[in-house]
N, C-alpha and C. Protein backbone atom coordinates (compact mmCIF):
# COMPACT_ATOMS: atom_id res chain seq x y z
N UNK A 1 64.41 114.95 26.07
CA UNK A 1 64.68 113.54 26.28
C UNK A 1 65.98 113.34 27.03
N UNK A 2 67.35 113.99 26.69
CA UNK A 2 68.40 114.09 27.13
C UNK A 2 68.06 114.25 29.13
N UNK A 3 67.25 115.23 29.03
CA UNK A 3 66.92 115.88 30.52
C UNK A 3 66.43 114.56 30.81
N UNK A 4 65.83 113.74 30.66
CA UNK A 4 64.67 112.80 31.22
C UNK A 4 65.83 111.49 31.42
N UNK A 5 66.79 111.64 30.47
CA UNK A 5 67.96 110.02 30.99
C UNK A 5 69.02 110.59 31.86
N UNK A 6 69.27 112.10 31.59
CA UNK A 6 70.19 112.00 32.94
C UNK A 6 69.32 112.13 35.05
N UNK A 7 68.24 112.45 34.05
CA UNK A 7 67.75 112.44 35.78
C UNK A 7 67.37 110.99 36.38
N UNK A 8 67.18 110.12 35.07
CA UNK A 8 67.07 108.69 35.32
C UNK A 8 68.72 107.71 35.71
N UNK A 9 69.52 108.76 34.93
CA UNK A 9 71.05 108.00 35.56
C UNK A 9 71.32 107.83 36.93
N UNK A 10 70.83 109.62 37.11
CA UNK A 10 71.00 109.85 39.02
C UNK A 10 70.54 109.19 39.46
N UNK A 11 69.37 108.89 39.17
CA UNK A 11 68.55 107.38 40.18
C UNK A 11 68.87 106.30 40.22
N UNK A 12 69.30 105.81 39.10
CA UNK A 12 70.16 104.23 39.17
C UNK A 12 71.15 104.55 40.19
N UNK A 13 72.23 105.53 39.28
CA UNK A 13 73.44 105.78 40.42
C UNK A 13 72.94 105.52 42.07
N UNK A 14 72.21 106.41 42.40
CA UNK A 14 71.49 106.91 43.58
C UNK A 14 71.46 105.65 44.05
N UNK A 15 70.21 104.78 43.55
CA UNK A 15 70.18 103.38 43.91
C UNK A 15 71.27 102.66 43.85
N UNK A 16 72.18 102.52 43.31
CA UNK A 16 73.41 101.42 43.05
C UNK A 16 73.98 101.77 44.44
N UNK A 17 74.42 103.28 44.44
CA UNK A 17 75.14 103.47 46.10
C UNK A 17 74.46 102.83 47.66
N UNK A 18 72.62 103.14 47.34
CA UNK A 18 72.22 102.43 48.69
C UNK A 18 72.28 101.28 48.78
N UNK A 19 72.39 100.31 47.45
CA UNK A 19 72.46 99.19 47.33
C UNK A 19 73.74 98.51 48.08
N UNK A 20 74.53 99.04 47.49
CA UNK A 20 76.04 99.32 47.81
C UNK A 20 76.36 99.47 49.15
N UNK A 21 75.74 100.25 49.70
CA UNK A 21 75.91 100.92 51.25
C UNK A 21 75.34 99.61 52.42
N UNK A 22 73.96 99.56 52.06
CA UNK A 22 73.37 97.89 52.59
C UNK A 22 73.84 97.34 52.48
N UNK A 23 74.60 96.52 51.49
CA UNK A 23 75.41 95.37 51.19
C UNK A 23 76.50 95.35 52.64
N UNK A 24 77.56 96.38 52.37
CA UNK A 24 78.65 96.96 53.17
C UNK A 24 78.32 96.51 54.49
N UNK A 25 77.16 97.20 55.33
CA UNK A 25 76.35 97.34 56.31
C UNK A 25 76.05 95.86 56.81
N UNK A 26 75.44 94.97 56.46
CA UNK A 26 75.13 93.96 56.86
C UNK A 26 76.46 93.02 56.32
N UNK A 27 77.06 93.00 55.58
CA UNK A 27 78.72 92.20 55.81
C UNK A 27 79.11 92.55 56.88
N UNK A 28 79.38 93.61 57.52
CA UNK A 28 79.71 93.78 58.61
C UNK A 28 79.33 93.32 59.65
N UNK A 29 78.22 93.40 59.81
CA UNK A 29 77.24 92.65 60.97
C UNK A 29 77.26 91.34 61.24
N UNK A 30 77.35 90.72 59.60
CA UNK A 30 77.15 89.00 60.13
C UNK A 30 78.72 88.34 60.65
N UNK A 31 79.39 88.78 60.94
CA UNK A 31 80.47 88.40 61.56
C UNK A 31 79.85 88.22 62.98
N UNK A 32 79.82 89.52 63.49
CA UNK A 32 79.51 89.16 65.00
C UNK A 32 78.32 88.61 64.93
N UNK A 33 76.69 88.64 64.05
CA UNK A 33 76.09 88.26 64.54
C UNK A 33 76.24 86.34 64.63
N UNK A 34 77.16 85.40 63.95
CA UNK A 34 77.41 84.26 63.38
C UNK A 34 78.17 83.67 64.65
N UNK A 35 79.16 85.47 65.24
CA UNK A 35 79.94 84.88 65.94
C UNK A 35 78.66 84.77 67.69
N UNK A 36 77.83 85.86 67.73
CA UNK A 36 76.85 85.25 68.78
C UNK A 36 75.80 83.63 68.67
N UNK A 37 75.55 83.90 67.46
CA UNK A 37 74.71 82.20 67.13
C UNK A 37 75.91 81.21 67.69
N UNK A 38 76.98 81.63 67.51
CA UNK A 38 77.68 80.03 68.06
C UNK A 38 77.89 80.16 69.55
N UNK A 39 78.01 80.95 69.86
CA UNK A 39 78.21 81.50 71.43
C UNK A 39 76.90 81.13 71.96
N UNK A 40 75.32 81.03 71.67
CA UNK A 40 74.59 81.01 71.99
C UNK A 40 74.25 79.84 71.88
N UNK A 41 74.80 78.71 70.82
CA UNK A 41 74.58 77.10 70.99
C UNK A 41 75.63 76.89 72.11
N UNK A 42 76.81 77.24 72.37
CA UNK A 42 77.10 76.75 73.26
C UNK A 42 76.26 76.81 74.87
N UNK A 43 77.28 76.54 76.08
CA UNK A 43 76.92 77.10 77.47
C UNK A 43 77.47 78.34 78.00
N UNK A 44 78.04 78.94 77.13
CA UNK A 44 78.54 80.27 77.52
C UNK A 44 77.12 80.97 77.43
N UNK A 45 77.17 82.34 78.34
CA UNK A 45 75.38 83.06 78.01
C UNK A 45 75.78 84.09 77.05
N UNK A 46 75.20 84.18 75.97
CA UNK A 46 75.03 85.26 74.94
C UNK A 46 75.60 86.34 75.22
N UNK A 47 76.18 87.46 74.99
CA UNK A 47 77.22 88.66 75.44
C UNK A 47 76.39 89.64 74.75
N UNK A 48 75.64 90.64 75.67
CA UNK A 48 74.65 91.95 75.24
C UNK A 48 75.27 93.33 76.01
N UNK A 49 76.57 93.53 75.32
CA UNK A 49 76.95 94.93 76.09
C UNK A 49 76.03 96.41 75.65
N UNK A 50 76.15 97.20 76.96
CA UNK A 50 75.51 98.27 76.59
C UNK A 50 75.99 98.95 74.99
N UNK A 51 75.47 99.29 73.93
CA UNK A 51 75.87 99.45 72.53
C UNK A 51 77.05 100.63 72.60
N UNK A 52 78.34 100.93 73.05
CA UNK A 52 78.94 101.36 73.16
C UNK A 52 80.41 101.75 71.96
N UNK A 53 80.49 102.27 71.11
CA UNK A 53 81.51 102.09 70.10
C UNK A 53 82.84 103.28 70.96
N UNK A 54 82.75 104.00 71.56
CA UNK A 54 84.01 104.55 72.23
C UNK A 54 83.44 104.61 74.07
N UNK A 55 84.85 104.07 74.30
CA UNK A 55 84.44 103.97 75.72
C UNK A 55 84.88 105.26 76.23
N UNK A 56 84.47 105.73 77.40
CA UNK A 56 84.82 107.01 78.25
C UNK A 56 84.64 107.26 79.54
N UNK A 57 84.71 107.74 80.41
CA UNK A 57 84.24 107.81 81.44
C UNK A 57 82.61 107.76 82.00
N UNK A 58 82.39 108.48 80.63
CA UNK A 58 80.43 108.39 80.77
C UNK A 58 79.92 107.21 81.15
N UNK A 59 80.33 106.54 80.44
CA UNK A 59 79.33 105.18 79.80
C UNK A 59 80.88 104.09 80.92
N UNK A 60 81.66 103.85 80.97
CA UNK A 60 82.43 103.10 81.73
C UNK A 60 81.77 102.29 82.87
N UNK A 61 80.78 102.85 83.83
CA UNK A 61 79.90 102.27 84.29
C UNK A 61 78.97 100.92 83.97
N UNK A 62 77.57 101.52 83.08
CA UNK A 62 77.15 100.57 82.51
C UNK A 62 77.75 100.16 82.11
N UNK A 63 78.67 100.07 81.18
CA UNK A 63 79.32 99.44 80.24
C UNK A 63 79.65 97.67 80.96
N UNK A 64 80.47 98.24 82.24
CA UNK A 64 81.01 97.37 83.09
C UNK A 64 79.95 96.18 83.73
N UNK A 65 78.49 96.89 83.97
CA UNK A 65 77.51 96.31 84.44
C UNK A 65 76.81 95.73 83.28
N UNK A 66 76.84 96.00 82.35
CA UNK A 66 76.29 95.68 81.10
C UNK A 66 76.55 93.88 80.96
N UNK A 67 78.05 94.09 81.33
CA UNK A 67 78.63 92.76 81.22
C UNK A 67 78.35 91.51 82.01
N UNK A 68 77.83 91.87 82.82
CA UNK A 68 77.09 90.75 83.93
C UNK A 68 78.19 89.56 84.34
N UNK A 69 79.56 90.39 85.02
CA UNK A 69 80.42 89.31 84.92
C UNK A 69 80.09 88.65 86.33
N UNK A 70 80.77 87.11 86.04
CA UNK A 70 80.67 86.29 87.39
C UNK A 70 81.29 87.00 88.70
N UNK A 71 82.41 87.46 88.66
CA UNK A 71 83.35 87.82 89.61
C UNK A 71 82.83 89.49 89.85
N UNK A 72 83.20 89.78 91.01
CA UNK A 72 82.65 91.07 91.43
C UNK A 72 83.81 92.07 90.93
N UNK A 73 83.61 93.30 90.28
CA UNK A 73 84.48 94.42 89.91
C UNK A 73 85.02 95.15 91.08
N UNK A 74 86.03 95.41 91.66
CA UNK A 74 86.43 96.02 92.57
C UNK A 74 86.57 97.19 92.30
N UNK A 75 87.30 97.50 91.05
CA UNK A 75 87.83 98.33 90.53
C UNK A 75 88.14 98.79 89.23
N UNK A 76 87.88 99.47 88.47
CA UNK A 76 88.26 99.96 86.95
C UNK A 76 88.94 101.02 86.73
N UNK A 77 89.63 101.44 86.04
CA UNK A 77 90.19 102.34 85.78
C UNK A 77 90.54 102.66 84.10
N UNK A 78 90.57 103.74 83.30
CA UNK A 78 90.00 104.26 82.46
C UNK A 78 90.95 105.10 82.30
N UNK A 79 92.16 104.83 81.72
CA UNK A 79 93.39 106.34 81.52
C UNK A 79 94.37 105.46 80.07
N UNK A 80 93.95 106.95 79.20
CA UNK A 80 94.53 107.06 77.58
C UNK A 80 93.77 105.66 77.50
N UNK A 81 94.16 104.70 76.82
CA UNK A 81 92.91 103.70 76.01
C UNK A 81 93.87 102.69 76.73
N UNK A 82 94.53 102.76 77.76
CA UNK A 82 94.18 101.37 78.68
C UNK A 82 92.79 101.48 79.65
N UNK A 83 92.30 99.51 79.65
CA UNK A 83 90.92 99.82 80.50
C UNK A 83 92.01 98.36 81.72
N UNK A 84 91.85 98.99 83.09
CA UNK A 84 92.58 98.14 84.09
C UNK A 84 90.87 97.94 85.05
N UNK A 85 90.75 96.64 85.39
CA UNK A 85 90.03 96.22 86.04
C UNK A 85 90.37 95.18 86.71
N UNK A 86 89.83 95.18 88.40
CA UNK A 86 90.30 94.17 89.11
C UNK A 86 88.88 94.04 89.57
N UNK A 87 89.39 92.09 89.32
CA UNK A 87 88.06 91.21 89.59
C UNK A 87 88.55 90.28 91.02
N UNK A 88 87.11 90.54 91.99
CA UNK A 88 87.64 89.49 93.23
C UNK A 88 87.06 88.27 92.36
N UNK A 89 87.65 87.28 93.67
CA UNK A 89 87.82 86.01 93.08
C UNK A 89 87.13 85.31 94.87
N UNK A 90 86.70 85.91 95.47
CA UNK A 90 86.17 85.98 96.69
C UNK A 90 84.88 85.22 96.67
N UNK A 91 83.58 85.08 95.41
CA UNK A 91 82.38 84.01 95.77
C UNK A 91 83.00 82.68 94.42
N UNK A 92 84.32 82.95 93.92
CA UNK A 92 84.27 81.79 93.25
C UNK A 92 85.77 80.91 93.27
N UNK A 93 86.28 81.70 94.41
CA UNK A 93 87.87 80.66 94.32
C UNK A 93 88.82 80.74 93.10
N UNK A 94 89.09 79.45 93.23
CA UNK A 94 89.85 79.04 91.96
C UNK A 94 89.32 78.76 90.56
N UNK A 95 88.05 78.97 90.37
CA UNK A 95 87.27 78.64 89.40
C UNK A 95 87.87 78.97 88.19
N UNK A 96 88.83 78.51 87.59
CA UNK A 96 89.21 79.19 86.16
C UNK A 96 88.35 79.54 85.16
N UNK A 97 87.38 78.41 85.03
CA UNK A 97 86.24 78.85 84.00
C UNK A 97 85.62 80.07 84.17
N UNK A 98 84.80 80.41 85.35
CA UNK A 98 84.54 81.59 85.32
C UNK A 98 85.39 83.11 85.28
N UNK A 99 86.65 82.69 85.49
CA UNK A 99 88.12 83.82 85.48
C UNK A 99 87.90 83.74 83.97
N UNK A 100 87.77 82.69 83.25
CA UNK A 100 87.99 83.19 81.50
C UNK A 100 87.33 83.59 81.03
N UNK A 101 85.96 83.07 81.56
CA UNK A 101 84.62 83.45 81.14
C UNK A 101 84.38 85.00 80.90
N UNK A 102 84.67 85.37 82.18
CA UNK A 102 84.90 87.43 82.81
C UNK A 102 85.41 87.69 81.50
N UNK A 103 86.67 87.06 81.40
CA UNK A 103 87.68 87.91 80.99
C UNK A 103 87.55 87.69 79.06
N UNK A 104 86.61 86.84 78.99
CA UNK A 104 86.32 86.89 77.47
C UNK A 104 85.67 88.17 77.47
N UNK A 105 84.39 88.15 78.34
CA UNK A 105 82.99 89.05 77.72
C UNK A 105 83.99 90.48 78.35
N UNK A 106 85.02 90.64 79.01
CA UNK A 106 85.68 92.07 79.15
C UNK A 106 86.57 92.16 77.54
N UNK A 107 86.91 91.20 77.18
CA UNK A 107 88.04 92.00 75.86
C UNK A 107 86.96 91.41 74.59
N UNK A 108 85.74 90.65 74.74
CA UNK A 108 84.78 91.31 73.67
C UNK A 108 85.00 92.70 73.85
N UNK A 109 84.18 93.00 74.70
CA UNK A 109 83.51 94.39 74.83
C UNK A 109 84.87 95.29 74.24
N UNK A 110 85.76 95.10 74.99
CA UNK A 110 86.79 96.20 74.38
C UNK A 110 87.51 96.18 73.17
N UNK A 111 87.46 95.03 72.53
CA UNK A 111 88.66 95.17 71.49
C UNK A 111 87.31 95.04 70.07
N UNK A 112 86.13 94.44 70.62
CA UNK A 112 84.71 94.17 69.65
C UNK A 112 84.38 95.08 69.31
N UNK A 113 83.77 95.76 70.72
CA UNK A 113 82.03 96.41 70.52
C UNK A 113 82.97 98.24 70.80
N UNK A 114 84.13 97.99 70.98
CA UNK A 114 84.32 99.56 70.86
C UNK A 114 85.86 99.65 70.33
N UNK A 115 86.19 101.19 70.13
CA UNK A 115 87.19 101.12 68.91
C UNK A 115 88.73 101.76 69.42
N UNK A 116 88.36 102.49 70.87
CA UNK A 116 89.24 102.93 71.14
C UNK A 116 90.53 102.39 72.29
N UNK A 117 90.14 101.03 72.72
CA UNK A 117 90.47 100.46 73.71
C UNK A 117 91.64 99.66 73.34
N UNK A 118 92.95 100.11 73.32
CA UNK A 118 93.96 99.38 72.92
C UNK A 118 94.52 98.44 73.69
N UNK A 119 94.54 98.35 75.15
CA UNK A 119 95.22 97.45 75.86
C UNK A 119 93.82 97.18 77.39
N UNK A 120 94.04 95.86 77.74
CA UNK A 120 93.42 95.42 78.56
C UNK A 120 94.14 94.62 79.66
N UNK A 121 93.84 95.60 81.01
CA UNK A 121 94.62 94.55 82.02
C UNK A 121 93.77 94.27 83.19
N UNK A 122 94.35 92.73 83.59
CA UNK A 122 92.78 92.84 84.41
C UNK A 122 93.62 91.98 85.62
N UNK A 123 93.37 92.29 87.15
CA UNK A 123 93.83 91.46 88.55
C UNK A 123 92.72 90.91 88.52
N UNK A 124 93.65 89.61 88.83
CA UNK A 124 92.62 88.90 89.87
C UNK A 124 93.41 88.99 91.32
N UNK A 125 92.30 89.48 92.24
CA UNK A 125 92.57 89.26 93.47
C UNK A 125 91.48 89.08 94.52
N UNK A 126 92.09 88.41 95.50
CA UNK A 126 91.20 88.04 96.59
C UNK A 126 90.86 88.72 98.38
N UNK A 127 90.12 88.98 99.00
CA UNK A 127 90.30 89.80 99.96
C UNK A 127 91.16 89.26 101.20
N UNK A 128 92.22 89.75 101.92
CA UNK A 128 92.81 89.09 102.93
C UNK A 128 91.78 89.62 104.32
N UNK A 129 91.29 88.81 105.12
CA UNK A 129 90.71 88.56 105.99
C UNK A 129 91.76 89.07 107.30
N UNK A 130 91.07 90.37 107.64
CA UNK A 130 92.08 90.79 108.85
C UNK A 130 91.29 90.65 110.47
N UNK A 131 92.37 90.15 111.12
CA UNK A 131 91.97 90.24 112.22
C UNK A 131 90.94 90.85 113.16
N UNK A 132 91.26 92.38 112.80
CA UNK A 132 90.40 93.52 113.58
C UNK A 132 89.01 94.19 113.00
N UNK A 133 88.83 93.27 112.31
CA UNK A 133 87.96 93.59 110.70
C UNK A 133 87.78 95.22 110.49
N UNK A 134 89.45 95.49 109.79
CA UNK A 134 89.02 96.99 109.43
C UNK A 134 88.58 97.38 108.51
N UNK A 135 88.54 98.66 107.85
CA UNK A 135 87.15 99.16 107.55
C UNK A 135 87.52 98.85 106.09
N UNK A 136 88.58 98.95 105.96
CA UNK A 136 89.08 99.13 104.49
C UNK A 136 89.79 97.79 104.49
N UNK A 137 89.11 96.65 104.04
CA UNK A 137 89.56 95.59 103.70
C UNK A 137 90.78 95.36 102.85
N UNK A 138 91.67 94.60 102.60
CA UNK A 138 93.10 94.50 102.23
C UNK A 138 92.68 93.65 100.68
N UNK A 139 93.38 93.52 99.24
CA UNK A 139 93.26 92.28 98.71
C UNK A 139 94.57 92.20 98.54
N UNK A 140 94.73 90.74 98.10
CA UNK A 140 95.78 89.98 97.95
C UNK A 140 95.54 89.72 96.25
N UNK A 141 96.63 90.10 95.62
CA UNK A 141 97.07 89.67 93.96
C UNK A 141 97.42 88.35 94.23
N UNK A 142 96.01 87.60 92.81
CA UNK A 142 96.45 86.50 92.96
C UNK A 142 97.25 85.96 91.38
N UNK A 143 96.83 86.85 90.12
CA UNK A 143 96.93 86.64 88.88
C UNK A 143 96.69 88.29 88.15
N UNK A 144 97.49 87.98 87.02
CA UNK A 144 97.46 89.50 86.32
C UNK A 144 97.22 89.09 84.62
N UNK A 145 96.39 89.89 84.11
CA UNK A 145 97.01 89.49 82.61
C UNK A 145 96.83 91.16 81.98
N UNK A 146 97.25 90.74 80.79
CA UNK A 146 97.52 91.98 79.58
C UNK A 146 97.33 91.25 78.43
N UNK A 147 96.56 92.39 77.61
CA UNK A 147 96.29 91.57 76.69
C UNK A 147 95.81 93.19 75.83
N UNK A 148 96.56 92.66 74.50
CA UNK A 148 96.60 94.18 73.28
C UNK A 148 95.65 94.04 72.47
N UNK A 149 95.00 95.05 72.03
CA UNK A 149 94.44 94.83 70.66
C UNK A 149 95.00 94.71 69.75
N UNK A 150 96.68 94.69 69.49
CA UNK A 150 97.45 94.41 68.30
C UNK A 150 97.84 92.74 69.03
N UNK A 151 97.54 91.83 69.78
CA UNK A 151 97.76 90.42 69.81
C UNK A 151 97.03 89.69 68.75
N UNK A 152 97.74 88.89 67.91
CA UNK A 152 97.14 88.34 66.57
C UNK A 152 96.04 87.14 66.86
N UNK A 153 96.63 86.59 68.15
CA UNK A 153 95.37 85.62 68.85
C UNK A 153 93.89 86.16 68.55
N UNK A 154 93.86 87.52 69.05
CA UNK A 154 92.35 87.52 68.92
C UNK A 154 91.20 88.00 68.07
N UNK A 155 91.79 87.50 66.95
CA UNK A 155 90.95 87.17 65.34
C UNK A 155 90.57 86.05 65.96
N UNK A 156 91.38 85.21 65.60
CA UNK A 156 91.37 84.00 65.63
C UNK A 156 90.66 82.86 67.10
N UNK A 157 91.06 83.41 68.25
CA UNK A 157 90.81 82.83 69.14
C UNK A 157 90.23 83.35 70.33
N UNK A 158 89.53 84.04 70.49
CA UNK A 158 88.75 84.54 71.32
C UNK A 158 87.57 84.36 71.95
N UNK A 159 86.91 83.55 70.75
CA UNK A 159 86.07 82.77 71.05
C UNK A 159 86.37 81.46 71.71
N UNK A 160 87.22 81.12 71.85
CA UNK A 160 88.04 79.82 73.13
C UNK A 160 88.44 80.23 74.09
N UNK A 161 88.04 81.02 74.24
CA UNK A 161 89.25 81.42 75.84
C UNK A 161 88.24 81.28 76.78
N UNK A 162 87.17 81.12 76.81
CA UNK A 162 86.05 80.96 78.29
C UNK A 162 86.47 79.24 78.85
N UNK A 163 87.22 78.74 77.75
CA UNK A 163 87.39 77.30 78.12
C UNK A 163 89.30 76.95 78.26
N UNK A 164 89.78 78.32 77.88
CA UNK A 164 91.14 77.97 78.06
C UNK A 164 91.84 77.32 79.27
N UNK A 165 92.76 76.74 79.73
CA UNK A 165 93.20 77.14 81.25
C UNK A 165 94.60 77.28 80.90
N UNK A 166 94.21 78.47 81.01
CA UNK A 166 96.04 79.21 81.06
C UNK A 166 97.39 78.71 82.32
N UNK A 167 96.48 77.95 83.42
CA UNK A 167 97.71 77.99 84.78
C UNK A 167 97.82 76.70 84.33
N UNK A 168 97.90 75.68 83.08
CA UNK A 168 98.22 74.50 82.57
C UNK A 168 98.83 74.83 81.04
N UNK A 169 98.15 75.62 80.74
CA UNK A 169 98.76 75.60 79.08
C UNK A 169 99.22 76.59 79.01
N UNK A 170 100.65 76.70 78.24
CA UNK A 170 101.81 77.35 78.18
C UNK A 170 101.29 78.73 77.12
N UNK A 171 100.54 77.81 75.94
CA UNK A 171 100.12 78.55 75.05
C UNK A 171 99.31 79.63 75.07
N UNK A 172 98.32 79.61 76.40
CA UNK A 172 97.25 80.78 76.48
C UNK A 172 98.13 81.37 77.65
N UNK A 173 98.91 80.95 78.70
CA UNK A 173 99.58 81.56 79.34
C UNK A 173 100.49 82.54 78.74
N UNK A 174 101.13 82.22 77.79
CA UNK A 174 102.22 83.55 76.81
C UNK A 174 100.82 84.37 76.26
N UNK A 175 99.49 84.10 75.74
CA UNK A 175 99.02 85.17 75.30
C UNK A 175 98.46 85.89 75.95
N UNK A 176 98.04 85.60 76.83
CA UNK A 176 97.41 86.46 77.87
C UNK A 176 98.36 87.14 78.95
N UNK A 177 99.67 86.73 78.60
CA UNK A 177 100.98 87.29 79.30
C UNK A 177 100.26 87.15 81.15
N UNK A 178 100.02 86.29 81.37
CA UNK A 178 99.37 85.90 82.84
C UNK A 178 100.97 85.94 83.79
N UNK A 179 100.65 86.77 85.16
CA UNK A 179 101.93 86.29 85.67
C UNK A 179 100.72 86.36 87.13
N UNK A 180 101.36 85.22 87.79
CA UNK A 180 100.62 84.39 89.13
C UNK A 180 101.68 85.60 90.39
N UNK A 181 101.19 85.64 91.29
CA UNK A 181 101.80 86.12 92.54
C UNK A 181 102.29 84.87 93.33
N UNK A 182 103.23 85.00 94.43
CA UNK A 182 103.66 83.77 95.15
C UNK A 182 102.57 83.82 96.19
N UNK A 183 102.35 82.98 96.46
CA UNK A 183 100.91 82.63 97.46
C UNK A 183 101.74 82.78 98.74
């Protein structure tokens, strides 16, 4: 009988841990998934990065394309767990909305959906139009930001920034540490 309740303990136990483990598992989840349902009533479009939890050179690619940003990627770069990307600003101007928009679904992806990405810096720049149309087109810096995964903003506010405008408000301008070039 003794034999027959401890092999019945293991099984409760057994069960209590998967119970336990599920529980864990889906707390986790409904954060972001609560935080896409609201993203998805809004007009922002839903954010589906390639499922990536450490970024690397492999996956840096899709990853980037995954993101379906407005502004065209010129450039990325991928050294120790800074991710530097420069976005033209060439089919949309001055459009701030879509500059925040980018630059939300880029520091989702990095500071969210993966674990190793400590700092994020991203140009905006635009192409200077040369005379002789050479081969290797020139850009012009028009805006810079940085932005940490230790900035306390983005618990809290990250989900606002597709609507921020930082070149008016002082407040998203210090967090996004934005510095403008002289035109």
């Amino acid at each position: 009988m003794s034999h027959m309740s401890h092999t019945s303990q293991k099984r409760r136990l057994l069960y209590a841990c998967a119970v336990t483990l599920a529980i864990a598992v889906l707390l986790s989840i409904l954060p972001f998934s609560d935080m896409r349902m609201k993203q998805a009533k809004g007009d922002v479009s839903v954010f589906h990065p390639v499922p990536v939890k450490r970024l690397s050179s492999d996956v840096i690619v899709d990853s980037m394309l995954s993101l379906q940003l407005h502004l065209d990627v010129k450039r990325v770069v991928w050294k120790g767990s800074v991710l530097s990307v420069d976005l033209s600003t060439e089919k949309y101007g001055n459009a701030v909305e879509e500059w925040m928009t980018d630059l939300q679904r880029l520091l989702e992806f990095a500071f969210v959906h993966t674990d190793n990405v400590s700092r994020v810096l991203v140009r905006y720049v635009t192409p200077i139009k040369t005379k002789d149309d050479a081969e290797r087109p020139e850009s012009r810096l028009l805006a810079a930001v940085d932005i940490r995964r230790s900035d306390p903003w983005l618990s809290t506010e990250l989900s606002n920034l597709s609507a921020a405008e930082p070149f008016i408000d002082e407040k998203w301008r210090l967090r996004l540490r934005l510095s403008v070039s002289q035109m």
